[in-house]
C-alpha atoms as a PDB file:
ATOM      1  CA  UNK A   1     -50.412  46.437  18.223  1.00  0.00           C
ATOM      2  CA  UNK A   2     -49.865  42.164  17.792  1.00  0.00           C
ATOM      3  CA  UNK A   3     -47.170  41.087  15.782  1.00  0.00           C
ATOM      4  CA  UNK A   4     -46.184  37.841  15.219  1.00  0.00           C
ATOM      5  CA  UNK A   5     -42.659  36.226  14.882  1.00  0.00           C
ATOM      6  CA  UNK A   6     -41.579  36.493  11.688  1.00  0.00           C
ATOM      7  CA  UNK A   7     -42.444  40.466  12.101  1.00  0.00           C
ATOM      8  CA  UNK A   8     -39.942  40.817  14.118  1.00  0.00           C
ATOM      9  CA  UNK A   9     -37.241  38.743  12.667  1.00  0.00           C
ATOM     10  CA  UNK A  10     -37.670  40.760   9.585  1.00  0.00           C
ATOM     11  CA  UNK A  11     -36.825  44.167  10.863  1.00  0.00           C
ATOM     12  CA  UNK A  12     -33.855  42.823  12.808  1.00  0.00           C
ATOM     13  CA  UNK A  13     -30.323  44.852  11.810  1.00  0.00           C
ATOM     14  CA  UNK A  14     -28.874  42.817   8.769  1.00  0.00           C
ATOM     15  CA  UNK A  15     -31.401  40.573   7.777  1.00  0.00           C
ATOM     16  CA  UNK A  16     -31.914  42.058   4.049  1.00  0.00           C
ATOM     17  CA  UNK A  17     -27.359  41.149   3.765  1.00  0.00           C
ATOM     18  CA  UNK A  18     -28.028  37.363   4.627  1.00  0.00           C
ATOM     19  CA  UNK A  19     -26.669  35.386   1.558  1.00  0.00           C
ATOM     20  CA  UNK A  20     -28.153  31.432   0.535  1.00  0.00           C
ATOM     21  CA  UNK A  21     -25.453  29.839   3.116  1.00  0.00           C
ATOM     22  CA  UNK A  22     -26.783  32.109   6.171  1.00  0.00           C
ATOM     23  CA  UNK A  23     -26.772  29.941   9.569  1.00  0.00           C
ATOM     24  CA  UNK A  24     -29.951  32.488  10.354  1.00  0.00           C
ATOM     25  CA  UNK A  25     -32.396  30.597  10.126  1.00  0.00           C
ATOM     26  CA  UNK A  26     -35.816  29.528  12.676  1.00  0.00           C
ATOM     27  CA  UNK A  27     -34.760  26.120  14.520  1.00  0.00           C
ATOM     28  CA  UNK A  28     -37.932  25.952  15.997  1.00  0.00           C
ATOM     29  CA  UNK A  29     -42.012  26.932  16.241  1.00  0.00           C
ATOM     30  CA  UNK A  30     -43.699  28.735  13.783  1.00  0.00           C
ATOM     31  CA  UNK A  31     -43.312  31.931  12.526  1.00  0.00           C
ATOM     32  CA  UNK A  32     -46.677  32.998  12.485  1.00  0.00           C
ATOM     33  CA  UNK A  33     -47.214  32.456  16.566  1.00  0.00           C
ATOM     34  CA  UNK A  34     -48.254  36.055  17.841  1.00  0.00           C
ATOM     35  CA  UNK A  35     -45.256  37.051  20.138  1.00  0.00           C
ATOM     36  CA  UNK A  36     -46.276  37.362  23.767  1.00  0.00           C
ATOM     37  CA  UNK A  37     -43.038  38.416  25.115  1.00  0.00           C
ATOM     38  CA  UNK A  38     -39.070  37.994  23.317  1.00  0.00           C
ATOM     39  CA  UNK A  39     -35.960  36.746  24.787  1.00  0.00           C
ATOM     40  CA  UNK A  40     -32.801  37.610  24.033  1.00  0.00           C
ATOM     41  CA  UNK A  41     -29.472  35.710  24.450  1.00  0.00           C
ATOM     42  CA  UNK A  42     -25.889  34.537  23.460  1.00  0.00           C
ATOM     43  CA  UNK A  43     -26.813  31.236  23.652  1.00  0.00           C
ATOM     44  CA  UNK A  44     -30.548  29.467  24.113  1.00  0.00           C
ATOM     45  CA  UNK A  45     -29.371  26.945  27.131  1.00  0.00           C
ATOM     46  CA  UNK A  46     -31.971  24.651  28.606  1.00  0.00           C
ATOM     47  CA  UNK A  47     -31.702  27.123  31.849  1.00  0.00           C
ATOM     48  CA  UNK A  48     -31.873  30.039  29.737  1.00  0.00           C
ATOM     49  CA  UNK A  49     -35.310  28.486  27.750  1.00  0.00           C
ATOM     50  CA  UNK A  50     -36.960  27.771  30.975  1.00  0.00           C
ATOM     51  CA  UNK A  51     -36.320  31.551  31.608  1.00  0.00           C
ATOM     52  CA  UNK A  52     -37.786  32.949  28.483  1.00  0.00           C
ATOM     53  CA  UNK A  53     -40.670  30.678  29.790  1.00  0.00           C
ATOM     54  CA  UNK A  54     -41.241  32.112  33.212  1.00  0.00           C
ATOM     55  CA  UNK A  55     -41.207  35.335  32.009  1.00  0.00           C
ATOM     56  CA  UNK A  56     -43.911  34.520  29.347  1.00  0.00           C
ATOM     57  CA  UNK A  57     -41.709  34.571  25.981  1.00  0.00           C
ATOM     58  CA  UNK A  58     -42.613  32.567  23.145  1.00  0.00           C
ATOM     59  CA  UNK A  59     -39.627  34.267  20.688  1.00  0.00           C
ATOM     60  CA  UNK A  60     -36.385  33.935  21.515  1.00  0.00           C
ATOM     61  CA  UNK A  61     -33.281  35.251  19.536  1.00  0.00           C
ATOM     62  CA  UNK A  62     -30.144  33.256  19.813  1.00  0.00           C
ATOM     63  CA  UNK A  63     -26.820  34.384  18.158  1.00  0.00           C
ATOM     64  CA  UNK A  64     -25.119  30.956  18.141  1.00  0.00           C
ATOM     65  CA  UNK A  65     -26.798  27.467  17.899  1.00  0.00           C
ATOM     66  CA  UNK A  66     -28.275  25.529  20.076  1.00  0.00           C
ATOM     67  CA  UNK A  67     -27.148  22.307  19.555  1.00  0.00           C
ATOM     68  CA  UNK A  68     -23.719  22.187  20.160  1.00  0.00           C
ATOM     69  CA  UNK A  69     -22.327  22.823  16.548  1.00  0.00           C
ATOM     70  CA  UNK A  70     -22.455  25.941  14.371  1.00  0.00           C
ATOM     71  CA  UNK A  71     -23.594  24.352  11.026  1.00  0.00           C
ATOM     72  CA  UNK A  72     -25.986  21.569  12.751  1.00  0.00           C
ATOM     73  CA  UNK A  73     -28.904  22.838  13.923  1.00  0.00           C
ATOM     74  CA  UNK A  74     -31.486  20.602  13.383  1.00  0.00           C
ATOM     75  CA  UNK A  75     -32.230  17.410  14.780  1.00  0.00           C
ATOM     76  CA  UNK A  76     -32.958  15.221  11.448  1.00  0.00           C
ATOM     77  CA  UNK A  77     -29.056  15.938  10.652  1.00  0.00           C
ATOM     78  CA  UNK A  78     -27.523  15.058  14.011  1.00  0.00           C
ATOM     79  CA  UNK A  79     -27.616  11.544  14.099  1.00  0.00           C
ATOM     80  CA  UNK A  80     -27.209  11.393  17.978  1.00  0.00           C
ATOM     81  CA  UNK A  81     -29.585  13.161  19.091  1.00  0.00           C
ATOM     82  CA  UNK A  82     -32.075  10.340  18.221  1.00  0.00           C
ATOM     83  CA  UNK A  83     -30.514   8.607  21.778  1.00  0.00           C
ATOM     84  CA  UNK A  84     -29.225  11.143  23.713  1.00  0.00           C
ATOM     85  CA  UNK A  85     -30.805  12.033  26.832  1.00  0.00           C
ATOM     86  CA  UNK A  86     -29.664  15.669  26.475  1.00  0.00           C
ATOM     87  CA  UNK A  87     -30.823  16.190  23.120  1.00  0.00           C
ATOM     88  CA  UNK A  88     -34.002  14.765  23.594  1.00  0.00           C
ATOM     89  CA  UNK A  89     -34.799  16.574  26.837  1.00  0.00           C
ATOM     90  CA  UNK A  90     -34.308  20.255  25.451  1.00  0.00           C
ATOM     91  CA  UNK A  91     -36.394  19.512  22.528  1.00  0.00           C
ATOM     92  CA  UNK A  92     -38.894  17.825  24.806  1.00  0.00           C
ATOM     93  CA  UNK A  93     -39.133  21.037  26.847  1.00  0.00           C
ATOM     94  CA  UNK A  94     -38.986  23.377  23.573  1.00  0.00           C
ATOM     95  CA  UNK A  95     -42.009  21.489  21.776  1.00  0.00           C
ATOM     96  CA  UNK A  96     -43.872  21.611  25.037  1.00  0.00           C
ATOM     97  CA  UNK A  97     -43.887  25.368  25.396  1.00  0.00           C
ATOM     98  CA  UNK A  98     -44.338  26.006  21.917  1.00  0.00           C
ATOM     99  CA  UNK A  99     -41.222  28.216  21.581  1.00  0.00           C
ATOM    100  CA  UNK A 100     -40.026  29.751  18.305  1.00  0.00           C
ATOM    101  CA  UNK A 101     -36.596  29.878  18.351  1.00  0.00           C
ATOM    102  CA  UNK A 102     -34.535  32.212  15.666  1.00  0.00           C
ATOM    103  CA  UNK A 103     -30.705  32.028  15.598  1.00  0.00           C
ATOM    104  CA  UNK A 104     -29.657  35.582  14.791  1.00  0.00           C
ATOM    105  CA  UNK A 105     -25.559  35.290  13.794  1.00  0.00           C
ATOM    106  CA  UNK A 106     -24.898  36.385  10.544  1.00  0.00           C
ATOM    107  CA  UNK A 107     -27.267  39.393  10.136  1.00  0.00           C
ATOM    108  CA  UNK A 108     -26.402  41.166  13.278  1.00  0.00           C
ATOM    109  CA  UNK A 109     -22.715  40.493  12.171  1.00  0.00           C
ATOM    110  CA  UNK A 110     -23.133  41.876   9.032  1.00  0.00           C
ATOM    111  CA  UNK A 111     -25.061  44.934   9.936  1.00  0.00           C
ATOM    112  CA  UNK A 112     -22.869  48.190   9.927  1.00  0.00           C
ATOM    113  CA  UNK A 113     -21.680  48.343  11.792  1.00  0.00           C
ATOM    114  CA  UNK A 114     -21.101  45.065  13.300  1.00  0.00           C
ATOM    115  CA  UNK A 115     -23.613  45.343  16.284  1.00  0.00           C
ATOM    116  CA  UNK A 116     -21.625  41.848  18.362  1.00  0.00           C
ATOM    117  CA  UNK A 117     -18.327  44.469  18.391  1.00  0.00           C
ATOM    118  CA  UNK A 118     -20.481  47.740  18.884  1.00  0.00           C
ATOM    119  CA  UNK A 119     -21.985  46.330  21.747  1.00  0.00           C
ATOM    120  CA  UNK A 120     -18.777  44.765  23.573  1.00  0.00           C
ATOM    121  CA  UNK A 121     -17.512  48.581  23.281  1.00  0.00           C
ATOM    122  CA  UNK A 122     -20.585  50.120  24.072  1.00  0.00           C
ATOM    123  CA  UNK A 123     -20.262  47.778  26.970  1.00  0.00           C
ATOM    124  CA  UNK A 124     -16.540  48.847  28.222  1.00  0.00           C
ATOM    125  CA  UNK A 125     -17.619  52.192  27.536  1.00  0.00           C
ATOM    126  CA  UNK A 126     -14.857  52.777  25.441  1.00  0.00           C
ATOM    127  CA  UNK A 127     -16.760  53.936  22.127  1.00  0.00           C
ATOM    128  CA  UNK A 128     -14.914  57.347  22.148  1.00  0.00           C
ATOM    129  CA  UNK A 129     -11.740  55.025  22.014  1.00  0.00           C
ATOM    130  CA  UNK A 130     -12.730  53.915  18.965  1.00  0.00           C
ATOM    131  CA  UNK A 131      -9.983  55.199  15.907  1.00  0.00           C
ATOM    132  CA  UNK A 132     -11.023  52.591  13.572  1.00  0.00           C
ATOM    133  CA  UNK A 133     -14.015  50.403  12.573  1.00  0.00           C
ATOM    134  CA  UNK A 134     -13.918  47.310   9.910  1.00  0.00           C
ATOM    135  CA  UNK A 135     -16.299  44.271   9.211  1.00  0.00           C
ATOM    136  CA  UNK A 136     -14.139  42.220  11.427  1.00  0.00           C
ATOM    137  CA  UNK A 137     -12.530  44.047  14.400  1.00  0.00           C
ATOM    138  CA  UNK A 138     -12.117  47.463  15.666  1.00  0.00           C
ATOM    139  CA  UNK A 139      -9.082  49.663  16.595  1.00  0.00           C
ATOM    140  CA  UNK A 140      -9.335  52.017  19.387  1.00  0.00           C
ATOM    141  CA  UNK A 141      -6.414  54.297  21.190  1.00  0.00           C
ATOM    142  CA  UNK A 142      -6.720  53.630  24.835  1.00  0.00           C
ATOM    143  CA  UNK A 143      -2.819  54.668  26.102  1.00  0.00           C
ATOM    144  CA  UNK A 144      -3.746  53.223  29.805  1.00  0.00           C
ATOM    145  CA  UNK A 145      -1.485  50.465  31.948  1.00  0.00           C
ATOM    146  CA  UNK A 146      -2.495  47.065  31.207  1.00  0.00           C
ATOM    147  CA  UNK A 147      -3.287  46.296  34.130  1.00  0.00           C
ATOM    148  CA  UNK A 148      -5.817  49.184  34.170  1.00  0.00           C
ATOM    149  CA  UNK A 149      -7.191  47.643  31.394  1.00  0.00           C
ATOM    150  CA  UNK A 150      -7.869  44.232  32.850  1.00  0.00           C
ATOM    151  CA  UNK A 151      -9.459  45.488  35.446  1.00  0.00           C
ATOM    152  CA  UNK A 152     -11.742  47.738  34.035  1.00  0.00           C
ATOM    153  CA  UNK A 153     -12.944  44.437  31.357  1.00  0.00           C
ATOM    154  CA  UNK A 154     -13.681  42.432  34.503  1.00  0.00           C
ATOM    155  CA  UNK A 155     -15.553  45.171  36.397  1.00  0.00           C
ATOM    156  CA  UNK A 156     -17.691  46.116  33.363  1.00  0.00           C
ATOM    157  CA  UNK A 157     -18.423  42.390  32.142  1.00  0.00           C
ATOM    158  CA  UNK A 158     -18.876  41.180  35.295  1.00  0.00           C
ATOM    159  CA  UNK A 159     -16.284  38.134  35.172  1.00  0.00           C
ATOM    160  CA  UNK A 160     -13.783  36.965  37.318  1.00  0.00           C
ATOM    161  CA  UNK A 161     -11.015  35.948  35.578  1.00  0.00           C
ATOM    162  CA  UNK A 162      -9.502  36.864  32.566  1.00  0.00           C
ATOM    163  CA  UNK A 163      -6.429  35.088  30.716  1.00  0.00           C
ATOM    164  CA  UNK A 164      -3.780  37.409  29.314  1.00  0.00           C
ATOM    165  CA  UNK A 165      -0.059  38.247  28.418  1.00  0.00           C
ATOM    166  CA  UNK A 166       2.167  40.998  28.802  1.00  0.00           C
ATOM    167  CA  UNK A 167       3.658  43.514  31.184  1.00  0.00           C
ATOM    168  CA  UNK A 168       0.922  44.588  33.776  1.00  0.00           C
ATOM    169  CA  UNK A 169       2.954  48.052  34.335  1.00  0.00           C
ATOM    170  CA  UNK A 170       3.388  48.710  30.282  1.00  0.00           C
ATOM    171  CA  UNK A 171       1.354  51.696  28.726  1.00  0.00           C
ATOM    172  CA  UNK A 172      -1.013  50.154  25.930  1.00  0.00           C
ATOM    173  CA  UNK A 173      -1.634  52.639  23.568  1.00  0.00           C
ATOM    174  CA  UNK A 174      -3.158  51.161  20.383  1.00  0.00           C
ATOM    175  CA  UNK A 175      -5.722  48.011  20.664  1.00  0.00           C
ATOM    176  CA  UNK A 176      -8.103  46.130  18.370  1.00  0.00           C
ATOM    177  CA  UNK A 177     -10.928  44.334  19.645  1.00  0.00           C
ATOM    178  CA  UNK A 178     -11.984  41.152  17.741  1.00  0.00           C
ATOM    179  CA  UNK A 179     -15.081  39.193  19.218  1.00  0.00           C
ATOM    180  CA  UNK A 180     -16.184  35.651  18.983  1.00  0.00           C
ATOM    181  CA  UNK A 181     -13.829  32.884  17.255  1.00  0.00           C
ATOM    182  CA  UNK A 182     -12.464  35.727  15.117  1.00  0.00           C
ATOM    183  CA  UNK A 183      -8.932  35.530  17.445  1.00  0.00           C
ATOM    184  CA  UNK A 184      -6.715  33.926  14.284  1.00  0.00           C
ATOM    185  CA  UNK A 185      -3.670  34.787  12.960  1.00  0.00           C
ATOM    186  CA  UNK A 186      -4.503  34.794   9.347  1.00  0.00           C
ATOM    187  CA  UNK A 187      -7.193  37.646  10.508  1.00  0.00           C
ATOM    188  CA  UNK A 188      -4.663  39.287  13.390  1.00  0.00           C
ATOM    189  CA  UNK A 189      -1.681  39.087  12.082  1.00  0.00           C
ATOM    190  CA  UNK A 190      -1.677  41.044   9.176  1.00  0.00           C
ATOM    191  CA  UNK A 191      -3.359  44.219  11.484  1.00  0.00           C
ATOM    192  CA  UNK A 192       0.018  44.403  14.014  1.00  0.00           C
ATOM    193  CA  UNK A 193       2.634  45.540  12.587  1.00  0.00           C
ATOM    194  CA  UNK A 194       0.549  47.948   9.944  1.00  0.00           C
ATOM    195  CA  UNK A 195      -1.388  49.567  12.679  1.00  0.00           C
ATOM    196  CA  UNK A 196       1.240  49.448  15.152  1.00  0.00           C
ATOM    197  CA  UNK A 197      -1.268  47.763  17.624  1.00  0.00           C
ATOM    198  CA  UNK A 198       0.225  47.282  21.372  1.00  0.00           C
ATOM    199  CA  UNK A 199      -2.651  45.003  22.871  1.00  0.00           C
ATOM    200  CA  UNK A 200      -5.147  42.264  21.498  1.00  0.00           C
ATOM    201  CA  UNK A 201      -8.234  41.624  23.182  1.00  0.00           C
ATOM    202  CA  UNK A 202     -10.290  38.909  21.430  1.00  0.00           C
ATOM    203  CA  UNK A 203     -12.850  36.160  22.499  1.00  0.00           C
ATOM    204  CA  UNK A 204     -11.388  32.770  21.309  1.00  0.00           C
ATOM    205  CA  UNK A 205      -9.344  31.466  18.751  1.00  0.00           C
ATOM    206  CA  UNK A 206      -6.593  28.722  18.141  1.00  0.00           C
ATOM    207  CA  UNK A 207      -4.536  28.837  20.733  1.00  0.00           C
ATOM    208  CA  UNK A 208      -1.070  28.052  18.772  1.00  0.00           C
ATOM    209  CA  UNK A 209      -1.243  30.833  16.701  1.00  0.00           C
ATOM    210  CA  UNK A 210      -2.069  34.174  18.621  1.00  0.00           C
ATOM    211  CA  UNK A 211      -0.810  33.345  21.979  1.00  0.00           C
ATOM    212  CA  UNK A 212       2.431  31.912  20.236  1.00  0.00           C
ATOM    213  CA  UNK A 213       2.977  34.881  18.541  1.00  0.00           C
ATOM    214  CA  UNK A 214       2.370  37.336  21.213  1.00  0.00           C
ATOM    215  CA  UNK A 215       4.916  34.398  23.463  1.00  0.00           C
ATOM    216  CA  UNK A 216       7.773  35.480  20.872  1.00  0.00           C
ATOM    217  CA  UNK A 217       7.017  38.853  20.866  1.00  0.00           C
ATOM    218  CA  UNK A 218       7.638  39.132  24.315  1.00  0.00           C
ATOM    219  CA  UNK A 219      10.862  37.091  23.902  1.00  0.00           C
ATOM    220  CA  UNK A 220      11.912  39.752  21.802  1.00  0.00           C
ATOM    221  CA  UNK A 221      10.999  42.736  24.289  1.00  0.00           C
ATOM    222  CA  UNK A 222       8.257  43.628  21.493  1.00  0.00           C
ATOM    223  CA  UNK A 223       5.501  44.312  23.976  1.00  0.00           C
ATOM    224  CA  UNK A 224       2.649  42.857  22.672  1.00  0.00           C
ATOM    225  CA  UNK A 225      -0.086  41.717  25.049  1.00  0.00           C
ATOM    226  CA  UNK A 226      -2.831  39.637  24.612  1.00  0.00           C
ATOM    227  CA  UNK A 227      -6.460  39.657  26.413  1.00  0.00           C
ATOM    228  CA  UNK A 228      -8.653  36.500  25.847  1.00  0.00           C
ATOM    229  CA  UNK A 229     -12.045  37.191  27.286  1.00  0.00           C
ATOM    230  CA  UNK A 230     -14.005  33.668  25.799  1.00  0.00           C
ATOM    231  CA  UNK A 231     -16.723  33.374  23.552  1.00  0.00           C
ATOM    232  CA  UNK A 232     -19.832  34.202  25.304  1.00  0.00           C
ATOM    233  CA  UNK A 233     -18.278  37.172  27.534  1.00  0.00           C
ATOM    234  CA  UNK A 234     -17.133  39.158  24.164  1.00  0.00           C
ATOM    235  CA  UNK A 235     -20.317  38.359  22.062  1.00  0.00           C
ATOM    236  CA  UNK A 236     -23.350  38.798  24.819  1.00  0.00           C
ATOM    237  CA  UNK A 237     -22.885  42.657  24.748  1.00  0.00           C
ATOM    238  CA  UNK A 238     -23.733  42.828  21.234  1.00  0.00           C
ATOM    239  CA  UNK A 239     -27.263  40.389  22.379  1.00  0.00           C
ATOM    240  CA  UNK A 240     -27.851  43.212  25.090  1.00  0.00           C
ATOM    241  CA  UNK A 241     -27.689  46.000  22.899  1.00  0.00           C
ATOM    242  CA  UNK A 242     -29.624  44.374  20.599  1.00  0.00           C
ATOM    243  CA  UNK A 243     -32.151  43.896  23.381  1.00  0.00           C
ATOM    244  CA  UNK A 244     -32.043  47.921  24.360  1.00  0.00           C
ATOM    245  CA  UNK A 245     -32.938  48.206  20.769  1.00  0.00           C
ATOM    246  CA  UNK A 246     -35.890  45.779  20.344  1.00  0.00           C
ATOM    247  CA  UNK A 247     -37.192  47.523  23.641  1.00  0.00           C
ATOM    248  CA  UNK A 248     -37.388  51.230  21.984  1.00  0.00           C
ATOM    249  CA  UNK A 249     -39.012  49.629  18.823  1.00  0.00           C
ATOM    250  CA  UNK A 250     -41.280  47.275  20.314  1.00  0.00           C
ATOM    251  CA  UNK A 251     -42.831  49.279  23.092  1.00  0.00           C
ATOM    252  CA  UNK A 252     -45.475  46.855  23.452  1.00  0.00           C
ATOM    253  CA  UNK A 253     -43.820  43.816  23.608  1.00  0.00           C
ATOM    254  CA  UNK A 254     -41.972  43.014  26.648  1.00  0.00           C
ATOM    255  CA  UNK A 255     -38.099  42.063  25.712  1.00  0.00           C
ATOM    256  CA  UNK A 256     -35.845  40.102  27.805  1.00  0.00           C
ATOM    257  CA  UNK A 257     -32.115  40.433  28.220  1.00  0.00           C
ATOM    258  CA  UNK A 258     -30.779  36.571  29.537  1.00  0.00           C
ATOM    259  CA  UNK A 259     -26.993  37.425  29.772  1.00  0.00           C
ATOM    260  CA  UNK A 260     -24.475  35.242  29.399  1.00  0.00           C
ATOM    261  CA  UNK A 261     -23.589  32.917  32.233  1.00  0.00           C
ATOM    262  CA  UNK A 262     -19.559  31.064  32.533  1.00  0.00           C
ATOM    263  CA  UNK A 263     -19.852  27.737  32.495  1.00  0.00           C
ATOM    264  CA  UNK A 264     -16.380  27.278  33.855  1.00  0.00           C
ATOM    265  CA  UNK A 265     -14.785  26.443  37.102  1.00  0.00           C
ATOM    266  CA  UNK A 266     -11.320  26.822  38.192  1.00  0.00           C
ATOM    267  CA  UNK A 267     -10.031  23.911  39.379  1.00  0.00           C
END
């Protein structure tokens, strides 16, 4: 059986919850093009687009944007990218292949549950963990050493590093697990002291808020740790088990996983 793009962005997880100020949206190609093969990623890099390509995709799914802003995703609204060499060189290479590009952030956010968070757990393999699931985070009962915790994240993600706080040797008993930029403390906060949460492992967020927090805590021989894994490393689960899905429904289609690659040295 042939389906074309916009057959397959339809029956994605959370597409029929998008409201009228959705970021989901198709940034490039047309949605008609019969799919020949699908992508999947965090983030459509340049790298990551040449990929799709040599594996013979024409659709790729994207959770975040690809033009380096989350509202501003197409050209005619970024005034720059009329003279800048990197704008203009991924869209060169994007109209040359013929790509259709969807960004899929919202509805696989929004589907229940949240499929960015299921995956990330899925990932850790720490589902059975899981006490407690809400639009926004999760809360799961782990009662392990934090330092048994950090390196279990980096052995099942794959990543070297990881910044954190606390007491290596303390017993964490009670952790929610926020992914993305959802690491703020008008969203955090509020959780701690109801749920009695020990630990806080979240992707990004502003760094004067959490991290200060957790800083007093500790000054006060509260305990509370905090695990910031980044952006991509806490969201490109979700992508992959998206990916696993797409696989079992489109048996025809070949699907591509491109994980999520750190960008980041340490100096």
């Amino acid at each position: 059986m042939k389906y074309k793009a916009h057959d397959i962005i339809k029956s994605l997880p959370g597409i029929h919850l998008l409201t009228n100020d959705t970021v989901d949206t198709y940034l490039y190609g047309n949605r008609d093009i019969q799919v020949k093969g699908i992508a999947v990623t965090f983030l459509a890099t340049l790298e990551q687009c040449k990929e799709a390509v040599q594996n013979n995709c024409n659709l790729i799914i994207t959770h975040e944007g690809i033009w380096y802003s989350h509202k501003d995703q197409h050209l005619d609204t970024i005034p720059q990218s009329a003279f800048d060499p990197v704008y203009q060189g991924k869209h060169q290479f994007i109209n040359m292949h013929n790509l259709c590009i969807y960004r899929y952030h919202d509805g696989i956010h929004r589907a229940l549950p949240d499929m960015i968070t299921a995956g990330l757990i899925k990932e850790l393999h720490w589902t059975q963990h899981e006490i407690s699931q809400k639009p926004a985070y999760s809360i799961l009962e782990l009662n392990m050493p934090l330092k048994t915790i950090l390196q279990h994240i980096k052995q099942q993600l794959g990543i070297s590093f990881i910044r954190y706080m606390g007491d290596l040797d303390r017993i964490i008993h009670k952790v929610i697990i926020a992914v993305g930029y959802r690491g703020s403390g008008q969203l955090i906060l509020p959780v701690l002291a109801q749920e009695q949460i020990d630990a806080i492992i979240y992707g990004e967020g502003p760094e004067w808020e959490i991290p200060e927090y957790c800083r007093d805590a500790l000054h006060l021989g509260q305990h509370r740790a905090l695990i910031i894994l980044g952006h991509g490393a806490s969201e490109s689960p979700g992508m992959r088990l998206l990916t696993h899905e797409l696989q079992v429904q489109y048996k025809n289609v070949p699907v591509y996983y491109l994980p999520f690659k750190n960008q980041f040295m340490i100096g």
